[in-house]
PDB file of N, CA and C in Angstrom:
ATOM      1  N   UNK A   1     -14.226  48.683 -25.010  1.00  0.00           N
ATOM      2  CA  UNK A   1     -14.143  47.898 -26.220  1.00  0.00           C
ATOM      3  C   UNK A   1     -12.803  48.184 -26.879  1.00  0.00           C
ATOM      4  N   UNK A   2     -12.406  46.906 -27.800  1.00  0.00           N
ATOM      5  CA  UNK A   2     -10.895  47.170 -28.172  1.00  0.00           C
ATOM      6  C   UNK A   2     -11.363  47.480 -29.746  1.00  0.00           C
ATOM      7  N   UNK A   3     -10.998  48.697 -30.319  1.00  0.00           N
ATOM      8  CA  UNK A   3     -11.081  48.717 -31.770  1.00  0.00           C
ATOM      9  C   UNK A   3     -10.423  48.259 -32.575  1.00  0.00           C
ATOM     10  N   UNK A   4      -9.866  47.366 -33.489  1.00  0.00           N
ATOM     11  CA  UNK A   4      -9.724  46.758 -34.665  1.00  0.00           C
ATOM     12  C   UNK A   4      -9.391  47.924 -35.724  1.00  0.00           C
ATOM     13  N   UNK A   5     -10.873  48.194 -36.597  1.00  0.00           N
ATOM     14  CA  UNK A   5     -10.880  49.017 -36.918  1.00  0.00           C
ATOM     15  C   UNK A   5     -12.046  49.986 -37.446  1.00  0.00           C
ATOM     16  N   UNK A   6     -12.459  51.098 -38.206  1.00  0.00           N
ATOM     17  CA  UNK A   6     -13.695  51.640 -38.055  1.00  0.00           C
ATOM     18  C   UNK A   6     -14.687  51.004 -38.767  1.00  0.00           C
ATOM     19  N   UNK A   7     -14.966  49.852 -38.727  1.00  0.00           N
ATOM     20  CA  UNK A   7     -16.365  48.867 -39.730  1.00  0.00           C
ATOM     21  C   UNK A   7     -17.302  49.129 -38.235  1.00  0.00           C
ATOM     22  N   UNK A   8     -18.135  49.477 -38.509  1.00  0.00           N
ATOM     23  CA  UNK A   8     -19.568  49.635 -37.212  1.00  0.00           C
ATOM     24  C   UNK A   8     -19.643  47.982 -37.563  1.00  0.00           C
ATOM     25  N   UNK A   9     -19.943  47.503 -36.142  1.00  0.00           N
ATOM     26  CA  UNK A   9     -20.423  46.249 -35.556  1.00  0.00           C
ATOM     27  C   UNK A   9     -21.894  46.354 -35.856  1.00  0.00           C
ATOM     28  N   UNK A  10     -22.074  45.429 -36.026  1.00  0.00           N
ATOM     29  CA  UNK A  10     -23.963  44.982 -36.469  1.00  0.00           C
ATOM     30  C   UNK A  10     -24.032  43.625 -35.905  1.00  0.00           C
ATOM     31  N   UNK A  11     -22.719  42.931 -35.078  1.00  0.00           N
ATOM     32  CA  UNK A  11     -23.379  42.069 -34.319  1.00  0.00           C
ATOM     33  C   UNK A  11     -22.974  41.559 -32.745  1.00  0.00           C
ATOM     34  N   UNK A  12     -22.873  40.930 -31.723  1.00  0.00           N
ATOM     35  CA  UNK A  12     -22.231  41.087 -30.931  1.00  0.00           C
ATOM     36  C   UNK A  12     -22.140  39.895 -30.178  1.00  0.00           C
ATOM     37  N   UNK A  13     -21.414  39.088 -30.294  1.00  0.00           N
ATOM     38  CA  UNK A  13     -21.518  37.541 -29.616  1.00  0.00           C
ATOM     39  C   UNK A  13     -20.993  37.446 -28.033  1.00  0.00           C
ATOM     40  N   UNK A  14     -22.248  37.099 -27.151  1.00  0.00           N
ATOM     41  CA  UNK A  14     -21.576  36.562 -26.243  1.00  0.00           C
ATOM     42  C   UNK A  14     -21.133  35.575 -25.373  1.00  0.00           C
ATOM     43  N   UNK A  15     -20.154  35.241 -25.009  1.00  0.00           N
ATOM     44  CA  UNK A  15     -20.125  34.254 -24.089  1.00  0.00           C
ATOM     45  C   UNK A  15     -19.891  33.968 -22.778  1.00  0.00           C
ATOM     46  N   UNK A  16     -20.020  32.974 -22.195  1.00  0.00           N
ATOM     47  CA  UNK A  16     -20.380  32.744 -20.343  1.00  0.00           C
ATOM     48  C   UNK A  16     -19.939  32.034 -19.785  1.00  0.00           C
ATOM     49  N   UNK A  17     -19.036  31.506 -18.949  1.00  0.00           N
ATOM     50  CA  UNK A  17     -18.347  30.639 -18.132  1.00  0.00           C
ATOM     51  C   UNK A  17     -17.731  31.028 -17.168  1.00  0.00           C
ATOM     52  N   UNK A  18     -18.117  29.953 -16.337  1.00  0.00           N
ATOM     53  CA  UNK A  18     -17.685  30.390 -14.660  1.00  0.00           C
ATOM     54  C   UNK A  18     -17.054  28.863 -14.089  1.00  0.00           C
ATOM     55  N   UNK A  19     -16.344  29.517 -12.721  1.00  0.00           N
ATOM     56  CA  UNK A  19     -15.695  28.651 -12.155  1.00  0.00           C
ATOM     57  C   UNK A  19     -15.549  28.899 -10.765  1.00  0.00           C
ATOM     58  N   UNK A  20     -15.339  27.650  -9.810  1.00  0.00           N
ATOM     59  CA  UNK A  20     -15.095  27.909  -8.357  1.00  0.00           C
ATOM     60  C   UNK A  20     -14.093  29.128  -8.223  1.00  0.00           C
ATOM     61  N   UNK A  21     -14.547  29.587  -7.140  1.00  0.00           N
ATOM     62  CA  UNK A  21     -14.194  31.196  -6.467  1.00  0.00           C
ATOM     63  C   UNK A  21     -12.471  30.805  -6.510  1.00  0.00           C
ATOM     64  N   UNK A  22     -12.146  29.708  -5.876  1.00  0.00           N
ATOM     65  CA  UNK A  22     -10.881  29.335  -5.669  1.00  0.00           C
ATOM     66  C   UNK A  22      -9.859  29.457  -6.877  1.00  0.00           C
ATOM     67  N   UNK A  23     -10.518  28.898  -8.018  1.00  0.00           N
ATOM     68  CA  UNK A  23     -10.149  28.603  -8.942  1.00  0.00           C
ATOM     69  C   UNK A  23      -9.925  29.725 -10.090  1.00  0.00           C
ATOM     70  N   UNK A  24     -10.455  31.021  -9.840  1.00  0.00           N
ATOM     71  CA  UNK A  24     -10.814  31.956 -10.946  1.00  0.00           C
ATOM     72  C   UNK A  24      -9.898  32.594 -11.324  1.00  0.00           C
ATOM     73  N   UNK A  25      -8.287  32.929 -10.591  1.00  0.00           N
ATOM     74  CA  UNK A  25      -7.499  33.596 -10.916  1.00  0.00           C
ATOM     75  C   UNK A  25      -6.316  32.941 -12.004  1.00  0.00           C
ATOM     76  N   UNK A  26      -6.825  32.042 -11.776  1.00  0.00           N
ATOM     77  CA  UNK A  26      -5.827  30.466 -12.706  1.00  0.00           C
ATOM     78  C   UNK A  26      -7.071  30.658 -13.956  1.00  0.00           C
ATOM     79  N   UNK A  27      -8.542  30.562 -13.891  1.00  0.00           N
ATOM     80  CA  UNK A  27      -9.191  30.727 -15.032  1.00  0.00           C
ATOM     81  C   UNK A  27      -9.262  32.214 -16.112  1.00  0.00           C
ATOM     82  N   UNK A  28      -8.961  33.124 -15.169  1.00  0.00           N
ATOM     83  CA  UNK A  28      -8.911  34.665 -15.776  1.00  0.00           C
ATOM     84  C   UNK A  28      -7.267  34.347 -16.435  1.00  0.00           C
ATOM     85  N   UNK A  29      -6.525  33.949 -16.052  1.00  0.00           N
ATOM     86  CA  UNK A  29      -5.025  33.808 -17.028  1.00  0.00           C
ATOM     87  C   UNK A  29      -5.906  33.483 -18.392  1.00  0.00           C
ATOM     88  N   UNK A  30      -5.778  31.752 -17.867  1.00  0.00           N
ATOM     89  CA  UNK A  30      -6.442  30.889 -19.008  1.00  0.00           C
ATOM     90  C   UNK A  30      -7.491  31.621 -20.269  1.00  0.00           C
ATOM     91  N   UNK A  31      -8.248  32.141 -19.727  1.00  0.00           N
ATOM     92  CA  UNK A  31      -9.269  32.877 -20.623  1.00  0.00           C
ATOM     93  C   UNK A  31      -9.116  33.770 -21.544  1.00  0.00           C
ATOM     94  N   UNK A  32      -7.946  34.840 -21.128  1.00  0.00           N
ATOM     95  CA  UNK A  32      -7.697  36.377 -21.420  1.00  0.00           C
ATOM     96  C   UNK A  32      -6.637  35.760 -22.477  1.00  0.00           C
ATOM     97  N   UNK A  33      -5.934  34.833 -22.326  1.00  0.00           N
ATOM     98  CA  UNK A  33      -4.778  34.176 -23.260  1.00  0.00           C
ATOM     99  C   UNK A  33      -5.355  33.407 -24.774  1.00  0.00           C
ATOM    100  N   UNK A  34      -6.330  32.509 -23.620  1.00  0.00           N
ATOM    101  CA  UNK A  34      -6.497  30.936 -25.182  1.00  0.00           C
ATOM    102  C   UNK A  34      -7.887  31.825 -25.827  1.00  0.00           C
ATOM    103  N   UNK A  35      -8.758  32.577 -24.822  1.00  0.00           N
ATOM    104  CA  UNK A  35     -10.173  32.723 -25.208  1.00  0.00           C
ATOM    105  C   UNK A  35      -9.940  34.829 -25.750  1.00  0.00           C
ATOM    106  N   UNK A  36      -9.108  35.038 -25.171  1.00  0.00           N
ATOM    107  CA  UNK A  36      -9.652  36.871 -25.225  1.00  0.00           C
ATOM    108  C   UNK A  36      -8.352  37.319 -26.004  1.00  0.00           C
ATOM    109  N   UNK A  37      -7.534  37.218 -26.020  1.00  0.00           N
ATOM    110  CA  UNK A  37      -6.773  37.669 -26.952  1.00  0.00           C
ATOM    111  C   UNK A  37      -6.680  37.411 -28.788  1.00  0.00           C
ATOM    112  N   UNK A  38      -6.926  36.489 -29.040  1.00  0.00           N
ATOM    113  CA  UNK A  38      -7.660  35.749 -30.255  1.00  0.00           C
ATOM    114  C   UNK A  38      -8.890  36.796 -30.788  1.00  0.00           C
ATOM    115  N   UNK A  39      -9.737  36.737 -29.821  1.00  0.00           N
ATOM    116  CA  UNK A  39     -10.819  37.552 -29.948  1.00  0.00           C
ATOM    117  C   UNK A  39     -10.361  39.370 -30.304  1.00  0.00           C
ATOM    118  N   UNK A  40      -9.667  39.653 -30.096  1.00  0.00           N
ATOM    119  CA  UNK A  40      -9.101  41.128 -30.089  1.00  0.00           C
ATOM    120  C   UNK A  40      -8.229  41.025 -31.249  1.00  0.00           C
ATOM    121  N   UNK A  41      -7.542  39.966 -31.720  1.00  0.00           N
ATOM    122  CA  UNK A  41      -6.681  40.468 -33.279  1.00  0.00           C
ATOM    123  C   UNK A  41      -7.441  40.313 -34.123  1.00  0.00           C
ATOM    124  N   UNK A  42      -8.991  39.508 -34.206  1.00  0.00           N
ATOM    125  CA  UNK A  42     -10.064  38.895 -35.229  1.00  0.00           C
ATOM    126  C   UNK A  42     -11.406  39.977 -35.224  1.00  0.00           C
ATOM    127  N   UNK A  43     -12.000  40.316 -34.046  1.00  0.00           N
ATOM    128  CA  UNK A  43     -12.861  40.991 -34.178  1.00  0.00           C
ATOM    129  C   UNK A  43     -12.890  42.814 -34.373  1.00  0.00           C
ATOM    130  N   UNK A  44     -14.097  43.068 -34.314  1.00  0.00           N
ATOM    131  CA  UNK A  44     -13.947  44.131 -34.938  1.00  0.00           C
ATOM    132  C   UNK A  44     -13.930  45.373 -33.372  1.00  0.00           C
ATOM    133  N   UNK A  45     -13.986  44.580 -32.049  1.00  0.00           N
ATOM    134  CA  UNK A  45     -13.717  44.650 -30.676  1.00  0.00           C
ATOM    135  C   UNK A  45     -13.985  43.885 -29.677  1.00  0.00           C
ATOM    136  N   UNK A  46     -13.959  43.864 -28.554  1.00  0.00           N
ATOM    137  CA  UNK A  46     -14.350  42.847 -27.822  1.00  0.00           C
ATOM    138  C   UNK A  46     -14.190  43.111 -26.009  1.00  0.00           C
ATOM    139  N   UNK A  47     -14.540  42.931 -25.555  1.00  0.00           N
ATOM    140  CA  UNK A  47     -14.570  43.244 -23.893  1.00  0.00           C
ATOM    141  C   UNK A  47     -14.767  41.792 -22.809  1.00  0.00           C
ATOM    142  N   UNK A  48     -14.248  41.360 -21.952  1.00  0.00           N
ATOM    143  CA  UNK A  48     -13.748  40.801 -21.055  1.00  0.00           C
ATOM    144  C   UNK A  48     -14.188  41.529 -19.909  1.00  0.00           C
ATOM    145  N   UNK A  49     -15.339  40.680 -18.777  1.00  0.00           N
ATOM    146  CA  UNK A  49     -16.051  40.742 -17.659  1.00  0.00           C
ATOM    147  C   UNK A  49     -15.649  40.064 -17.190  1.00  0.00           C
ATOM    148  N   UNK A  50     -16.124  40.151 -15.225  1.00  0.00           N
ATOM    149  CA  UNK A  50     -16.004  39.348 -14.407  1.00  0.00           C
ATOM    150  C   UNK A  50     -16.263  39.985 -12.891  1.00  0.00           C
ATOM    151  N   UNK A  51     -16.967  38.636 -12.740  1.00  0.00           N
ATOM    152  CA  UNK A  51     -18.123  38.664 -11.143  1.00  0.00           C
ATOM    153  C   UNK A  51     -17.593  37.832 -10.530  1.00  0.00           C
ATOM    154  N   UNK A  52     -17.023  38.038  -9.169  1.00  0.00           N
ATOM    155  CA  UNK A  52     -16.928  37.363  -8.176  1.00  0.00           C
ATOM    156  C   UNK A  52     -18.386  37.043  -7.065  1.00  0.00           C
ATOM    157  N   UNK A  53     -18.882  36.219  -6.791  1.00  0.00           N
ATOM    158  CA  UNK A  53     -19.905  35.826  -6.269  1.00  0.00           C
ATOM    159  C   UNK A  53     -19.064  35.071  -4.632  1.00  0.00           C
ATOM    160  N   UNK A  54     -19.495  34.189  -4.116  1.00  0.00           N
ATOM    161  CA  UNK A  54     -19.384  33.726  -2.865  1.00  0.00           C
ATOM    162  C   UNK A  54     -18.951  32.612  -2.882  1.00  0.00           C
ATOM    163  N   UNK A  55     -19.334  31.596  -4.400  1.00  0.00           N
ATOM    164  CA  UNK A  55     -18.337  30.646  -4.304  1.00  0.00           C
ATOM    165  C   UNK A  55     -18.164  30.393  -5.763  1.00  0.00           C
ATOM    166  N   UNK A  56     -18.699  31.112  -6.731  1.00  0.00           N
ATOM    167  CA  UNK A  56     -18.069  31.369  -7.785  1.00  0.00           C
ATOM    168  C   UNK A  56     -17.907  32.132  -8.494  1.00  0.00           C
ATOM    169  N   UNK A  57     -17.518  32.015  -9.443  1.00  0.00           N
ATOM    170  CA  UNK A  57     -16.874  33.186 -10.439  1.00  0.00           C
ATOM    171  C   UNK A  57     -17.383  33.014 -12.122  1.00  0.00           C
ATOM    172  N   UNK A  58     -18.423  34.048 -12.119  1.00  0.00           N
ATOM    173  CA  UNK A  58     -18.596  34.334 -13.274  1.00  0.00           C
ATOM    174  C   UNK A  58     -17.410  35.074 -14.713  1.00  0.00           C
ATOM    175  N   UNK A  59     -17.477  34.774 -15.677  1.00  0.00           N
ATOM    176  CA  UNK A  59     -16.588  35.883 -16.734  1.00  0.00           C
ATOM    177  C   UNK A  59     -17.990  35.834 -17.626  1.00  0.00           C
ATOM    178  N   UNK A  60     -17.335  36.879 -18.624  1.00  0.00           N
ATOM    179  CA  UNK A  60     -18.535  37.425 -20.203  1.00  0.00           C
ATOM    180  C   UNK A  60     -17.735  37.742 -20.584  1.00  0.00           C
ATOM    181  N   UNK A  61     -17.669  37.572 -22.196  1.00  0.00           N
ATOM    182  CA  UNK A  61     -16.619  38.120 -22.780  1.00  0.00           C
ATOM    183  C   UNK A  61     -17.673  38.552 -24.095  1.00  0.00           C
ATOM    184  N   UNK A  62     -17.534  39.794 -24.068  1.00  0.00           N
ATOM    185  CA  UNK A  62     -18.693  40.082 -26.151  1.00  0.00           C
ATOM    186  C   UNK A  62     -17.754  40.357 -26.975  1.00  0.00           C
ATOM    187  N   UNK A  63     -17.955  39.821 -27.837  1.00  0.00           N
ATOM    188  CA  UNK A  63     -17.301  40.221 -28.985  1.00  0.00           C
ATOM    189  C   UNK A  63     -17.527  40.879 -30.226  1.00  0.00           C
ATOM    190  N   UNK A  64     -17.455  42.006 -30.999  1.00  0.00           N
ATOM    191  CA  UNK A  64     -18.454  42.207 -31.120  1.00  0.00           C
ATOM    192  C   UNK A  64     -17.613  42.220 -33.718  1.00  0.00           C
ATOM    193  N   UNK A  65     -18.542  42.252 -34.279  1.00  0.00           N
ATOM    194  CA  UNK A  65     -18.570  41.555 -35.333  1.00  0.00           C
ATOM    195  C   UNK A  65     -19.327  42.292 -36.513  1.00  0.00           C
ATOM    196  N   UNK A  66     -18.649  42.620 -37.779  1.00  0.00           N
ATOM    197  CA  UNK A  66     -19.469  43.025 -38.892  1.00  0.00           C
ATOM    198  C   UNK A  66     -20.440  42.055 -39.606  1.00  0.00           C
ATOM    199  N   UNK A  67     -20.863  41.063 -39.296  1.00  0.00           N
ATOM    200  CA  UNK A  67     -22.275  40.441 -39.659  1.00  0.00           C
ATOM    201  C   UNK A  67     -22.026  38.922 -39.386  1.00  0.00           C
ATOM    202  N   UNK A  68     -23.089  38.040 -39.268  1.00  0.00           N
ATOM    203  CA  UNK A  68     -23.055  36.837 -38.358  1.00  0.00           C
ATOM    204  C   UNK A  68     -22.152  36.231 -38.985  1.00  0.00           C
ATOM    205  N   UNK A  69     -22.075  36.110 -39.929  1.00  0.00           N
ATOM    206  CA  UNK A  69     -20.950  35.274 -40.957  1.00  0.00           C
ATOM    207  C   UNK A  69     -19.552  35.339 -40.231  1.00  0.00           C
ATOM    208  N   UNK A  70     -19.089  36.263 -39.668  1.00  0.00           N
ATOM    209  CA  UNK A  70     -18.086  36.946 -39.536  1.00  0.00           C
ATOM    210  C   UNK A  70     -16.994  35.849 -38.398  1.00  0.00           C
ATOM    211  N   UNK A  71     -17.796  35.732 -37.609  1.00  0.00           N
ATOM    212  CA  UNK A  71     -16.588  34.976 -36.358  1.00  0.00           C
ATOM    213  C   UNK A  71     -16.437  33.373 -36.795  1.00  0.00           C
ATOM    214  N   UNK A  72     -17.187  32.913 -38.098  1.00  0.00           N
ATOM    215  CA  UNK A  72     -17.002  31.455 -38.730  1.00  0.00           C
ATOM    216  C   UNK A  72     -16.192  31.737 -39.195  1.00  0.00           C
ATOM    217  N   UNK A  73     -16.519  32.389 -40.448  1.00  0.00           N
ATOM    218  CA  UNK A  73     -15.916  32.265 -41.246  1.00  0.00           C
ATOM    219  C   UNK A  73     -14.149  32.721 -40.995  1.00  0.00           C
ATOM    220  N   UNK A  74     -13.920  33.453 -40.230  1.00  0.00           N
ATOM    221  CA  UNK A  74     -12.311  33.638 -39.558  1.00  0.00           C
ATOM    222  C   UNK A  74     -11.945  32.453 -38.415  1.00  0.00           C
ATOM    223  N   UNK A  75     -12.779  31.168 -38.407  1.00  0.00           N
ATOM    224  CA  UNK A  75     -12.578  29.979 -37.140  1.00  0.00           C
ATOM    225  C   UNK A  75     -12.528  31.407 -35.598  1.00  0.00           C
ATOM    226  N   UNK A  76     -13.605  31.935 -35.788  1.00  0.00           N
ATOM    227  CA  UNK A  76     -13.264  32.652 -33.844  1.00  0.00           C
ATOM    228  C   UNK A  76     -13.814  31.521 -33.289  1.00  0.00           C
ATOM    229  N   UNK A  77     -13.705  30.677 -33.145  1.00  0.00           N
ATOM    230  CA  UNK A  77     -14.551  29.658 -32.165  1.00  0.00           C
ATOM    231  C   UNK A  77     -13.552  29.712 -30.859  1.00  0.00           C
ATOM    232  N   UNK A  78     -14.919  29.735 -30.123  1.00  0.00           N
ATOM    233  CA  UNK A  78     -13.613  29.977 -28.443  1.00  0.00           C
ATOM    234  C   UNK A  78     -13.016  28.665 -28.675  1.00  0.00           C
ATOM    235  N   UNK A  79     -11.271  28.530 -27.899  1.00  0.00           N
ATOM    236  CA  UNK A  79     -10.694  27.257 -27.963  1.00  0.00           C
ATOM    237  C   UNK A  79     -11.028  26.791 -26.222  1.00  0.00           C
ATOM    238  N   UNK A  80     -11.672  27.499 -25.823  1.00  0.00           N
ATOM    239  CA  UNK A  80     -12.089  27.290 -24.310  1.00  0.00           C
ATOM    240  C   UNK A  80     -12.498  26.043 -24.171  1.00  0.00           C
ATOM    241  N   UNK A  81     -12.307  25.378 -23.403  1.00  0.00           N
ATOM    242  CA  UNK A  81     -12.284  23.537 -22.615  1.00  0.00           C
ATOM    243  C   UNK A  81     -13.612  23.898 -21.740  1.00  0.00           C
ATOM    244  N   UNK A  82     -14.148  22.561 -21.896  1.00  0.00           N
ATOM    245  CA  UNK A  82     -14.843  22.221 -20.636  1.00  0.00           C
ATOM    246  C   UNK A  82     -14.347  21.705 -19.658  1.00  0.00           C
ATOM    247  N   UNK A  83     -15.505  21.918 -18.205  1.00  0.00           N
ATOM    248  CA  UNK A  83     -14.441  21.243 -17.094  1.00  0.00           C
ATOM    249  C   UNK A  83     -13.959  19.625 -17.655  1.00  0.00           C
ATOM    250  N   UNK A  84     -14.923  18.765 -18.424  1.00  0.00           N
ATOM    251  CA  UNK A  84     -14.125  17.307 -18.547  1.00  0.00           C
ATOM    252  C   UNK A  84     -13.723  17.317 -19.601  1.00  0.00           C
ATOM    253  N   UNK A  85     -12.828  18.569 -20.235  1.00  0.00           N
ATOM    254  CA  UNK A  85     -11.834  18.302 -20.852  1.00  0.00           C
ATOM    255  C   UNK A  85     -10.702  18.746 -20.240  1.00  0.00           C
ATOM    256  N   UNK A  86     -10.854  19.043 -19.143  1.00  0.00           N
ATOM    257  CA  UNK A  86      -9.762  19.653 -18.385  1.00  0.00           C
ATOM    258  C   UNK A  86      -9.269  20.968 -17.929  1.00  0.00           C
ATOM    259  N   UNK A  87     -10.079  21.538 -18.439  1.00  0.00           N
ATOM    260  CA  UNK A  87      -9.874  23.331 -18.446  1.00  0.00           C
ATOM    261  C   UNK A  87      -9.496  23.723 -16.760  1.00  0.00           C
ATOM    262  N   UNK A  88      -9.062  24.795 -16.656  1.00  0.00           N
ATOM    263  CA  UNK A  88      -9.558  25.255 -14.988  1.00  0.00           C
ATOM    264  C   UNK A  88     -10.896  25.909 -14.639  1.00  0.00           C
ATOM    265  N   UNK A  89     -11.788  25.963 -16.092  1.00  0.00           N
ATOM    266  CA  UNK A  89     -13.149  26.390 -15.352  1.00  0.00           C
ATOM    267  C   UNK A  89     -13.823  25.285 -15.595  1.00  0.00           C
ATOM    268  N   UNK A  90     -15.105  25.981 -15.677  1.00  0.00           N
ATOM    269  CA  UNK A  90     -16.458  25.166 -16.271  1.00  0.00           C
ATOM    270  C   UNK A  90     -16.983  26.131 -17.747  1.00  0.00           C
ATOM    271  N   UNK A  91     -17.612  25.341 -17.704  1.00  0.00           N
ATOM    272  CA  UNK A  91     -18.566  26.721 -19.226  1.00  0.00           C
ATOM    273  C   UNK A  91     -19.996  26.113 -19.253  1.00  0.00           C
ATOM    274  N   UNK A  92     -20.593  27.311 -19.322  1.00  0.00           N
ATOM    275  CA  UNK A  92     -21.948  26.722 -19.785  1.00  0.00           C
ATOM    276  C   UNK A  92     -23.045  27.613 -20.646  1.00  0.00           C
TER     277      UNK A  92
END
């Protein structure tokens, strides 16, 4: 986890999107940039996963937050795309 700073987390959001196996090293850029770095100057920490499977590729990213209010009210909304908006993954 990346610390911010010492406020104890009381909440922890996560999220899930995956993409063809082919495709995942072009989506781990994409992610760690538009989706995980954002997440690390705003929250209060946050951690970045990832599963390679056989023909795709899972990520998780938690983030984690001093009370639900918290990732609105600072806009954390992932800027992450769907595949038909064009992204290089999927999300779901």
């Amino acid at each position: 986890m990346t610390p911010v700073n010492k406020v104890k987390p009381t909440i922890a959001r996560i999220w899930k999107g995956r993409t063809a196996k082919d495709k995942a090293e072009e989506y781990s850029k994409y992610l760690y940039e538009v989706g995980f770095l954002p997440l690390v100057k705003k929250a209060l920490g946050a951690q970045m996963f990832r599963e390679d499977g056989d023909n795709e590729t899972e990520f998780i990213t938690i983030s984690y937050w001093e009370s639900v209010e918290a990732p609105i009210n600072i806009g954390a909304v992932c800027r992450c795309r769907s595949k038909k908006n064009s992204s290089p993954g999927t999300r779901r």
